[in-house]
N, C-alpha and C. Protein backbone atom coordinates (compact mmCIF):
# COMPACT_ATOMS: atom_id res chain seq x y z
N UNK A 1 -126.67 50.02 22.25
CA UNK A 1 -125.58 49.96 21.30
C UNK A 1 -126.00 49.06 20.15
N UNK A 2 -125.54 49.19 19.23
CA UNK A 2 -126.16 48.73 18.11
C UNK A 2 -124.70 48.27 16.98
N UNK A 3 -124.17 47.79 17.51
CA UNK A 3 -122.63 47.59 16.83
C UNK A 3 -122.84 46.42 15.15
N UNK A 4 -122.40 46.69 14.62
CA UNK A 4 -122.44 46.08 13.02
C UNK A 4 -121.50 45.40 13.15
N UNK A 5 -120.98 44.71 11.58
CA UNK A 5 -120.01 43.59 11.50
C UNK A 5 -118.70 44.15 11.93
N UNK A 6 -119.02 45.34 11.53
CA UNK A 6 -117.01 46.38 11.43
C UNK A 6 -116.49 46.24 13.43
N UNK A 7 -117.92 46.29 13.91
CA UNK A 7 -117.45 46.39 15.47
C UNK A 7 -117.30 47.86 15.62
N UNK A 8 -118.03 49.04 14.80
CA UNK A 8 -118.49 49.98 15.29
C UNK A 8 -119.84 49.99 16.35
N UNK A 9 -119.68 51.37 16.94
CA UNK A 9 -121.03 51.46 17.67
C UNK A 9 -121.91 52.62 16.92
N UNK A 10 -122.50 52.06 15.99
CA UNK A 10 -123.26 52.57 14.83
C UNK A 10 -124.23 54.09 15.80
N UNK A 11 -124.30 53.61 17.05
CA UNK A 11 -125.51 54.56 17.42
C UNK A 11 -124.71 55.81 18.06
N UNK A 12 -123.26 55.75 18.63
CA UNK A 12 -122.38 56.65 19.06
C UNK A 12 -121.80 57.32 18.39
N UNK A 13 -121.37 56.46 17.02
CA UNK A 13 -120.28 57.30 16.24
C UNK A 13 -120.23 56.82 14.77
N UNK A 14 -120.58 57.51 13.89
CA UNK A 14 -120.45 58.01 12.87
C UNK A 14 -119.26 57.59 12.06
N UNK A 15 -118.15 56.37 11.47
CA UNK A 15 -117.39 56.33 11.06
C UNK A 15 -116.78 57.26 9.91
N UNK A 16 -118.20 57.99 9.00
CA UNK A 16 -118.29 58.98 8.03
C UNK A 16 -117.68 59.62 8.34
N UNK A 17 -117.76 59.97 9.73
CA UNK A 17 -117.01 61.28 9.84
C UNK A 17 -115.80 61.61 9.88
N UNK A 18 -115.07 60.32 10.02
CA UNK A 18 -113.64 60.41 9.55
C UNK A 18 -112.70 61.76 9.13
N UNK A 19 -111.82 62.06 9.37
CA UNK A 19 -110.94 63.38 8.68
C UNK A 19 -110.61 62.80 7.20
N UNK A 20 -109.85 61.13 7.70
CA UNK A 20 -109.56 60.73 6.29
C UNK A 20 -110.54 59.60 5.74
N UNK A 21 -109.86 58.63 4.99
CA UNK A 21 -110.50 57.20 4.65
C UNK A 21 -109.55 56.18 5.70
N UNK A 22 -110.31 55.17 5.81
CA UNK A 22 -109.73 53.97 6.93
C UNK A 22 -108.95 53.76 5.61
N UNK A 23 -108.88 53.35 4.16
CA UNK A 23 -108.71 53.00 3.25
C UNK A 23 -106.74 53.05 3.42
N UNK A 24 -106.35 54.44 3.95
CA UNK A 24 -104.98 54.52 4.02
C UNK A 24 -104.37 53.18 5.33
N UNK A 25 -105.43 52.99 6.20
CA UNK A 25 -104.71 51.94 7.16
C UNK A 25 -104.47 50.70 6.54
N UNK A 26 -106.03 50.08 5.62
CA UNK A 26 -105.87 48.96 4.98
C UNK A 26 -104.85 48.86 3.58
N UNK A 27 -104.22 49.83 3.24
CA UNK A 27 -102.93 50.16 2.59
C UNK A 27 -102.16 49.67 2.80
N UNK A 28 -101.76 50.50 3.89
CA UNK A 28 -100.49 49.97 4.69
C UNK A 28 -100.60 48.34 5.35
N UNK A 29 -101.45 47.72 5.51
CA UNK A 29 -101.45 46.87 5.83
C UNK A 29 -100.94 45.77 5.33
N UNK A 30 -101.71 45.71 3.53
CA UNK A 30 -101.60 45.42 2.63
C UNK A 30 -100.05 45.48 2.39
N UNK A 31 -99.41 46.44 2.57
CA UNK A 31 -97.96 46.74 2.13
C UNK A 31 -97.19 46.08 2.72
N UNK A 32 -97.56 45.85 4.27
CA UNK A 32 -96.41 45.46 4.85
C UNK A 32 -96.93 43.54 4.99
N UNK A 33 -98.37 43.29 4.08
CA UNK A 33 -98.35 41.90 4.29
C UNK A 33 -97.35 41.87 2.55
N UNK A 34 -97.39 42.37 2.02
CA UNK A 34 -96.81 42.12 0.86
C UNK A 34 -95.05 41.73 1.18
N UNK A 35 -94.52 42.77 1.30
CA UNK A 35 -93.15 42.67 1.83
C UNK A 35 -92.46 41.74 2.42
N UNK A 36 -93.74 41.22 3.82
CA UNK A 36 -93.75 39.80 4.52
C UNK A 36 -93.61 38.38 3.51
N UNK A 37 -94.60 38.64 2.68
CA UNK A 37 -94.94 37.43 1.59
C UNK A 37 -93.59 37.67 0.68
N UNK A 38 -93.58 38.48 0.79
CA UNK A 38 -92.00 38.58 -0.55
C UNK A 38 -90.69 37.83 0.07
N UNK A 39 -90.46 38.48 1.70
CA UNK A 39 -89.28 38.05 2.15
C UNK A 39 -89.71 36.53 2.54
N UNK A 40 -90.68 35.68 2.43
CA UNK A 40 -90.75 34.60 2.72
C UNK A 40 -90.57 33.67 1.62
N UNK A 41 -90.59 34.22 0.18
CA UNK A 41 -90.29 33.59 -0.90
C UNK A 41 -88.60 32.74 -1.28
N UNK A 42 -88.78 31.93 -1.55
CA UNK A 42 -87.49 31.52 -1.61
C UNK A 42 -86.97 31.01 -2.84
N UNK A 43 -85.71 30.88 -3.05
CA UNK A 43 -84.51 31.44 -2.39
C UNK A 43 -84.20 33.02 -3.06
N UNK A 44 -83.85 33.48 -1.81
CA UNK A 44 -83.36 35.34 -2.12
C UNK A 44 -82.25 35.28 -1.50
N UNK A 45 -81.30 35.98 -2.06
CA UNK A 45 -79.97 36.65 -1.78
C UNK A 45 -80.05 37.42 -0.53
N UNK A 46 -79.04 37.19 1.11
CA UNK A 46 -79.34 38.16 1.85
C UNK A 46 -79.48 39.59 1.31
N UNK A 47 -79.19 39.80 0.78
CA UNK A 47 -79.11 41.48 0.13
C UNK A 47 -80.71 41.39 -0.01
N UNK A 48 -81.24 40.52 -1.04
CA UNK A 48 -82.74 40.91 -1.71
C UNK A 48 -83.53 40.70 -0.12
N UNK A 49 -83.34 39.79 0.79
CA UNK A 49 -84.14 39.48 1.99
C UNK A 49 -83.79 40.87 2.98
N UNK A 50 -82.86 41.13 2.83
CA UNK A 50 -82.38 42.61 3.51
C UNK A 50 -83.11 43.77 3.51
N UNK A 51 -83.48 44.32 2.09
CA UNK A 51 -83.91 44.93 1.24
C UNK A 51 -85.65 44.64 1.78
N UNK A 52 -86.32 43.42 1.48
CA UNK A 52 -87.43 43.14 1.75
C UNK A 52 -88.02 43.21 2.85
N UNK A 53 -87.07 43.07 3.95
CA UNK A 53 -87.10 43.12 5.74
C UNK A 53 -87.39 44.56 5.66
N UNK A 54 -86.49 45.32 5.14
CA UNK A 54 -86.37 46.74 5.73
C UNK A 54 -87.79 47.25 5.29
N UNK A 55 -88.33 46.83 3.58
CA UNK A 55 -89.31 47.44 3.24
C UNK A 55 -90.47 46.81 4.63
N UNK A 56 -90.45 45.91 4.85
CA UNK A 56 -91.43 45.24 5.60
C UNK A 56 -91.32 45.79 6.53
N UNK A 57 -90.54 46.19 7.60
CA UNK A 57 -90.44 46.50 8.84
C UNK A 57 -91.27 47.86 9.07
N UNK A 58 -90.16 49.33 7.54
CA UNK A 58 -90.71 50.06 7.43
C UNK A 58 -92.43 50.66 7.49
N UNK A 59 -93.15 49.78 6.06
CA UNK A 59 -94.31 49.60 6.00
C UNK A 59 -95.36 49.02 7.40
N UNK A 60 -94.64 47.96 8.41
CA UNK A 60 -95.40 47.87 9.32
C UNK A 60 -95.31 49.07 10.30
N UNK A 61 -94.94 49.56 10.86
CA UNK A 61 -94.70 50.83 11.44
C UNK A 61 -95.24 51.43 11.15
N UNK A 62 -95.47 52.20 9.95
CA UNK A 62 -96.20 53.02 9.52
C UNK A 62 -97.91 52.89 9.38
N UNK A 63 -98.00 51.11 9.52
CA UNK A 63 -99.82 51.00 10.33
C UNK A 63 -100.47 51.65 10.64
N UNK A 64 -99.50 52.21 12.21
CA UNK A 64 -100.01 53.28 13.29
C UNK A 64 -100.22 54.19 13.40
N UNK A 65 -99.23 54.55 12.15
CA UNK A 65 -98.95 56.39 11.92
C UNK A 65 -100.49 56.30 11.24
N UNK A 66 -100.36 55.57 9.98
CA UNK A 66 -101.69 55.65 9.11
C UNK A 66 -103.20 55.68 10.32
N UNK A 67 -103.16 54.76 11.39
CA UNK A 67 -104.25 54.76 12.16
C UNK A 67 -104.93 55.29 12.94
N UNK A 68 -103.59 56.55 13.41
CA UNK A 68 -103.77 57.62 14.47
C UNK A 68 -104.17 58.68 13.59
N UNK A 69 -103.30 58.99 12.34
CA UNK A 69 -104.63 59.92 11.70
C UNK A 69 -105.07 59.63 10.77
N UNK A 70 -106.15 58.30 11.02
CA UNK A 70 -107.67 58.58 10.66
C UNK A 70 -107.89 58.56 11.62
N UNK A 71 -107.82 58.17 12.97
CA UNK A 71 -109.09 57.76 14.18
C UNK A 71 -108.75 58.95 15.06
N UNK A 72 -107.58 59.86 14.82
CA UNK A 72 -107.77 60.59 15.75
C UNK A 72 -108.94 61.56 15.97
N UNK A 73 -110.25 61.52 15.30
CA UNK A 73 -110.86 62.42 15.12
C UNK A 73 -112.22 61.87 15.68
N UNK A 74 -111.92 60.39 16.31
CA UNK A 74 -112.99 58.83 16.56
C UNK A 74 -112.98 59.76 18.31
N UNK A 75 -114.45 59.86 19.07
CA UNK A 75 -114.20 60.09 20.43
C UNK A 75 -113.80 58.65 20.81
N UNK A 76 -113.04 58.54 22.09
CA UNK A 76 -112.43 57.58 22.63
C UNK A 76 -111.02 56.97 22.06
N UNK A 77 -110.65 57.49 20.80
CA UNK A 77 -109.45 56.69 20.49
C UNK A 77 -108.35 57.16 21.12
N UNK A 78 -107.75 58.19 21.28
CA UNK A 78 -106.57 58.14 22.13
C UNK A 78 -106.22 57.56 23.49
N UNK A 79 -107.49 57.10 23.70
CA UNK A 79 -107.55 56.50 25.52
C UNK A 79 -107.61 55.05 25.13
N UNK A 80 -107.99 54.21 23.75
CA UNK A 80 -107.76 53.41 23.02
C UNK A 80 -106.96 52.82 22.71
N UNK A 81 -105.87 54.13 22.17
CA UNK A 81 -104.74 53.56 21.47
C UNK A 81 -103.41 53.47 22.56
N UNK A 82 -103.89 54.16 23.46
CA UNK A 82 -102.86 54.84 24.35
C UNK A 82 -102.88 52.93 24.88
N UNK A 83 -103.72 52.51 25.27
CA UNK A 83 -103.38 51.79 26.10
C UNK A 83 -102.90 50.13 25.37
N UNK A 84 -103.04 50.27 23.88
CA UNK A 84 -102.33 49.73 22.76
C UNK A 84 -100.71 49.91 23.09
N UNK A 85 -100.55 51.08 22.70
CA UNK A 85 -98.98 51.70 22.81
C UNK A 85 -98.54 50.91 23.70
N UNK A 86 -98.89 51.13 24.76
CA UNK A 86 -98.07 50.85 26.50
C UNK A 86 -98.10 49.23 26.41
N UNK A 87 -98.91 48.65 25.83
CA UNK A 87 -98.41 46.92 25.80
C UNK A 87 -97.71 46.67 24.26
N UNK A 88 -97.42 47.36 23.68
CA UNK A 88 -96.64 47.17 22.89
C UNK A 88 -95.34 47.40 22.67
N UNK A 89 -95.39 48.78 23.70
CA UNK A 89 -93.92 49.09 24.29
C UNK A 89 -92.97 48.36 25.53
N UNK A 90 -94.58 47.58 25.79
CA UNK A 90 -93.72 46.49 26.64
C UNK A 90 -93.01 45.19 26.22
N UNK A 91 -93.46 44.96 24.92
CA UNK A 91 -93.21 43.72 24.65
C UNK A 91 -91.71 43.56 23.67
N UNK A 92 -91.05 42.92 24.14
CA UNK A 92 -89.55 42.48 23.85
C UNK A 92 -89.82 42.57 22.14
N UNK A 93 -89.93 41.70 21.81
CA UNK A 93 -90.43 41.46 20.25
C UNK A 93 -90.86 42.73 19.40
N UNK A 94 -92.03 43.00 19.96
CA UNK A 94 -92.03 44.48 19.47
C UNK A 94 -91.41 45.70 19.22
N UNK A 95 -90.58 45.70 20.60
CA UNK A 95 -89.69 47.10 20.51
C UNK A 95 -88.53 46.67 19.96
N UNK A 96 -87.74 45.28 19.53
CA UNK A 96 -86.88 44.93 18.37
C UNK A 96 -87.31 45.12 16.96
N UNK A 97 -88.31 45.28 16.94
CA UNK A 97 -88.62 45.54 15.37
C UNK A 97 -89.15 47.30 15.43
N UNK A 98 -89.34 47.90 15.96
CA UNK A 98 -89.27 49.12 15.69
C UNK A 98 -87.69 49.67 16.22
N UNK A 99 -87.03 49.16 16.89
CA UNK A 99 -85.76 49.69 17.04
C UNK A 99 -84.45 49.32 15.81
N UNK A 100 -85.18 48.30 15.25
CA UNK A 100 -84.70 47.86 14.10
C UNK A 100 -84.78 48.48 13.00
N UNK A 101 -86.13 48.94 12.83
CA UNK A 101 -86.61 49.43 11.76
C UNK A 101 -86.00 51.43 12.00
N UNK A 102 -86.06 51.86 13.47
CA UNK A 102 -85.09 52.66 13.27
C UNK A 102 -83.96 53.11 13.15
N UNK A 103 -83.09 52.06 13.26
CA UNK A 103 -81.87 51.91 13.08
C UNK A 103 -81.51 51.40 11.16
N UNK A 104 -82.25 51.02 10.84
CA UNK A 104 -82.40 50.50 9.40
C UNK A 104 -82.83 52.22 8.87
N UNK A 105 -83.51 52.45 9.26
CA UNK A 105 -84.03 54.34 8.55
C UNK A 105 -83.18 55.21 8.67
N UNK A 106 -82.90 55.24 9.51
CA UNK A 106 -82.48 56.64 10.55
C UNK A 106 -80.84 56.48 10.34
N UNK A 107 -80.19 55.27 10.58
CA UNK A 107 -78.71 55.10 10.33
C UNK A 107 -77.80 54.06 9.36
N UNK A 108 -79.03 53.57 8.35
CA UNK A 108 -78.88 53.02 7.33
C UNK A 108 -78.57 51.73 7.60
N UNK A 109 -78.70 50.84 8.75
CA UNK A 109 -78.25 49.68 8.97
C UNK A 109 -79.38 48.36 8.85
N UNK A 110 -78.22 47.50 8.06
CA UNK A 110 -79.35 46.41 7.35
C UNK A 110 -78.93 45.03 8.28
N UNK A 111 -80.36 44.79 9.22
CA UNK A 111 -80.11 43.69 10.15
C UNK A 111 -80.10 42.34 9.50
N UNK A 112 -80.42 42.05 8.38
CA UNK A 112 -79.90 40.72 7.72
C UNK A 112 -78.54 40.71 7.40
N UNK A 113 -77.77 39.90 7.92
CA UNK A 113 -75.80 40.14 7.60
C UNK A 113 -75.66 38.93 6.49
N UNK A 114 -76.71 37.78 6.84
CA UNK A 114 -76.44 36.66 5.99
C UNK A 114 -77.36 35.81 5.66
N UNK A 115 -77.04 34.59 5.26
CA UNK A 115 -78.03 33.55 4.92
C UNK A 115 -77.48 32.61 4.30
N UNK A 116 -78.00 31.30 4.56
CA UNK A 116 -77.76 29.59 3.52
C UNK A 116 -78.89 28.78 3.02
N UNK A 117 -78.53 28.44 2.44
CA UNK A 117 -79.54 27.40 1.56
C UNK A 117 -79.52 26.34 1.64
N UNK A 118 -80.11 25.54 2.47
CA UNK A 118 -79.43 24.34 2.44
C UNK A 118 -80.81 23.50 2.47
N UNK A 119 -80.75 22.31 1.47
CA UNK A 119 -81.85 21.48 1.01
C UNK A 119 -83.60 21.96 0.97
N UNK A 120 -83.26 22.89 -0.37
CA UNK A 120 -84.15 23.96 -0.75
C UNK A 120 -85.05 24.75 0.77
N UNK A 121 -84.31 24.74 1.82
CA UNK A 121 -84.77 25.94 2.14
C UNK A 121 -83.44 27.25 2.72
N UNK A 122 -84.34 28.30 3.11
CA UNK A 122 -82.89 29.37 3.27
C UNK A 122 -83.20 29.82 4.32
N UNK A 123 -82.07 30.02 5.01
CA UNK A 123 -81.80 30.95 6.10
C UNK A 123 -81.40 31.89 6.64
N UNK A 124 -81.59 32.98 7.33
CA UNK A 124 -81.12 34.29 7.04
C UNK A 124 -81.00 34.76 9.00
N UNK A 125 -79.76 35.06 8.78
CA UNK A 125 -79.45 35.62 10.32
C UNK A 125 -79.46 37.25 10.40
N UNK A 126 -79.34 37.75 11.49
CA UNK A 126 -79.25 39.12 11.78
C UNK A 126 -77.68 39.39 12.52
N UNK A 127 -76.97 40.13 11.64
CA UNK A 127 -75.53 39.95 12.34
C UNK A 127 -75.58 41.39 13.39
N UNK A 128 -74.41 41.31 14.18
CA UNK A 128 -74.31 41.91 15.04
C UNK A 128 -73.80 43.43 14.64
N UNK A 129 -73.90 44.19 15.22
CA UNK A 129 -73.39 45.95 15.23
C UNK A 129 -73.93 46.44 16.76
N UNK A 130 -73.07 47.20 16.86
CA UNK A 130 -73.17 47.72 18.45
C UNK A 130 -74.08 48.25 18.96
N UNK A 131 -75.20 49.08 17.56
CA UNK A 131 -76.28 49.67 17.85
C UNK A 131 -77.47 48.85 17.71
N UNK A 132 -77.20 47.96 17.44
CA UNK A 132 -78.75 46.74 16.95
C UNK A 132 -78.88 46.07 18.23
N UNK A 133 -80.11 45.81 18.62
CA UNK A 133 -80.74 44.95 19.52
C UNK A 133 -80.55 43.47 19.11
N UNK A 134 -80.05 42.57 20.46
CA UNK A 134 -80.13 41.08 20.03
C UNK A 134 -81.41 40.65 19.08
N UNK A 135 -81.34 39.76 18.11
CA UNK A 135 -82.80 39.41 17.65
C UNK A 135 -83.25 39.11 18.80
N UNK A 136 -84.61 37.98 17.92
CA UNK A 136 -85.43 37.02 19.39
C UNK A 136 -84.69 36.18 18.96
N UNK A 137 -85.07 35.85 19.84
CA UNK A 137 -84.38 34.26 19.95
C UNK A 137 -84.58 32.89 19.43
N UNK A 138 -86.63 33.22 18.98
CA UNK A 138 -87.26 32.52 18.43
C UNK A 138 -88.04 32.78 17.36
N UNK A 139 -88.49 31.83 16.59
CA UNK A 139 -89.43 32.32 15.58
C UNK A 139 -90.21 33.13 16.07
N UNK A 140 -91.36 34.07 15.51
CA UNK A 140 -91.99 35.00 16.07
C UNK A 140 -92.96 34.83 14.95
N UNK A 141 -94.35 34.90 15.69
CA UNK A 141 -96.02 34.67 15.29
C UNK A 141 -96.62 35.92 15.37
N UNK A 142 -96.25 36.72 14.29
CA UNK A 142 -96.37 38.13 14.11
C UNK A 142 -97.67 38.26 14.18
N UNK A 143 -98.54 38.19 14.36
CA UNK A 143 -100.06 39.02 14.99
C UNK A 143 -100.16 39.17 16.41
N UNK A 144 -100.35 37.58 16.89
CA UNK A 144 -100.82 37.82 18.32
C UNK A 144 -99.82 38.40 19.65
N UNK A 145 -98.00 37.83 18.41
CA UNK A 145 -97.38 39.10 19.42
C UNK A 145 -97.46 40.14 19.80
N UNK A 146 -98.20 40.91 18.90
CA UNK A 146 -98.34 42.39 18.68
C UNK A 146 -99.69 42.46 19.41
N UNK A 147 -100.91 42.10 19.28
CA UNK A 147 -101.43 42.72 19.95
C UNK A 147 -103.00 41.63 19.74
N UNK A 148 -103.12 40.74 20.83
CA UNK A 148 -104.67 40.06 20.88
C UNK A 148 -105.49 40.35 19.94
N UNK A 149 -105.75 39.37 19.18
CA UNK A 149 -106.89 40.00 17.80
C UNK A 149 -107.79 40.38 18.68
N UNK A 150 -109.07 39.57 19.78
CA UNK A 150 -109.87 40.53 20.22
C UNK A 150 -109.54 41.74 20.43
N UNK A 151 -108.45 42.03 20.47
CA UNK A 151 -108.36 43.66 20.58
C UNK A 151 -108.26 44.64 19.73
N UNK A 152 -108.41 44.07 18.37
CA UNK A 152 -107.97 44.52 17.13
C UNK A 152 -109.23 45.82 16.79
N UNK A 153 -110.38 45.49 17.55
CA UNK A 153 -111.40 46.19 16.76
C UNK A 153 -111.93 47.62 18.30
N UNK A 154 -111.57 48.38 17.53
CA UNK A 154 -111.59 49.81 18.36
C UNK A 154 -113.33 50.05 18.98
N UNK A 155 -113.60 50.49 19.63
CA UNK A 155 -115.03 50.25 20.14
C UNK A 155 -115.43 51.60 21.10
N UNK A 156 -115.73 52.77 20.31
CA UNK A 156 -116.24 54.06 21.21
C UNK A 156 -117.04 53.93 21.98
């Protein structure tokens, strides 16, 4: 094996060969760190942090979509990703933000209800509706919840 910086296996597989460009994953990536950086700016109106969540939530989600087709065409990635999915579908944190983010799409509901300002910083809650999942409970360290950086790099 002969693996490079990317953490391909240069001698198995061919990244060229791609259907698409990786270029659409690092997009989306980009998009949804943007959105992140936006809703962390302060002070915003729950409405504008509302607005910024949803774009953010949206855009992260769509990561995967972007990742499954380019790599679906990578031998080994569905036995890869598959086993991505299944700890991601396990994890509390995770499946609140895609259940969020479909409930924000799909039935127009915006999980920021409010927010205060108090001695230049702001705060923003998620109010309740019958169809929304409790938040967490805690701050949340959006990478390694999601998924072990060593695991970040796909390996045929």
């Amino acid at each position: 094996m002969n693996d490079d910086a990317t953490g391909w296996a240069s001698d198995r597989y061919d990244p060229r060969r791609l259907g698409r460009s990786f270029d659409a994953v690092d997009h989306k990536l980009l998009e949804a760190d943007y959105f992140l950086e936006a809703l962390c700016r302060e002070p915003l109106s729950p409405v504008e942090a509302s607005f910024y969540f949803s774009a953010f939530v949206s855009a992260a989600r769509s990561v995967t979509f972007a990742l499954q087709a380019v790599m679906k065409v990578a031998p080994g990635f569905s036995s890869w990703y598959e086993h991505r999915r299944v700890r991601l579908g396990a994890n509390p944190t995770a499946r609140w933000f895609v259940t969020t983010r479909n409930l924000n799409q799909k039935l127009g509901l915006a999980p920021i209800r409010g927010g205060t300002f108090i001695d230049g910083r702001t705060a923003y809650w998620f109010g309740d509706h019958q169809d929304m999942p409790p938040a967490p409970e805690r701050d949340v360290d959006l990478p390694p919840v999601f998924i072990p950086p060593g695991e970040l790099v796909f390996r045929p």
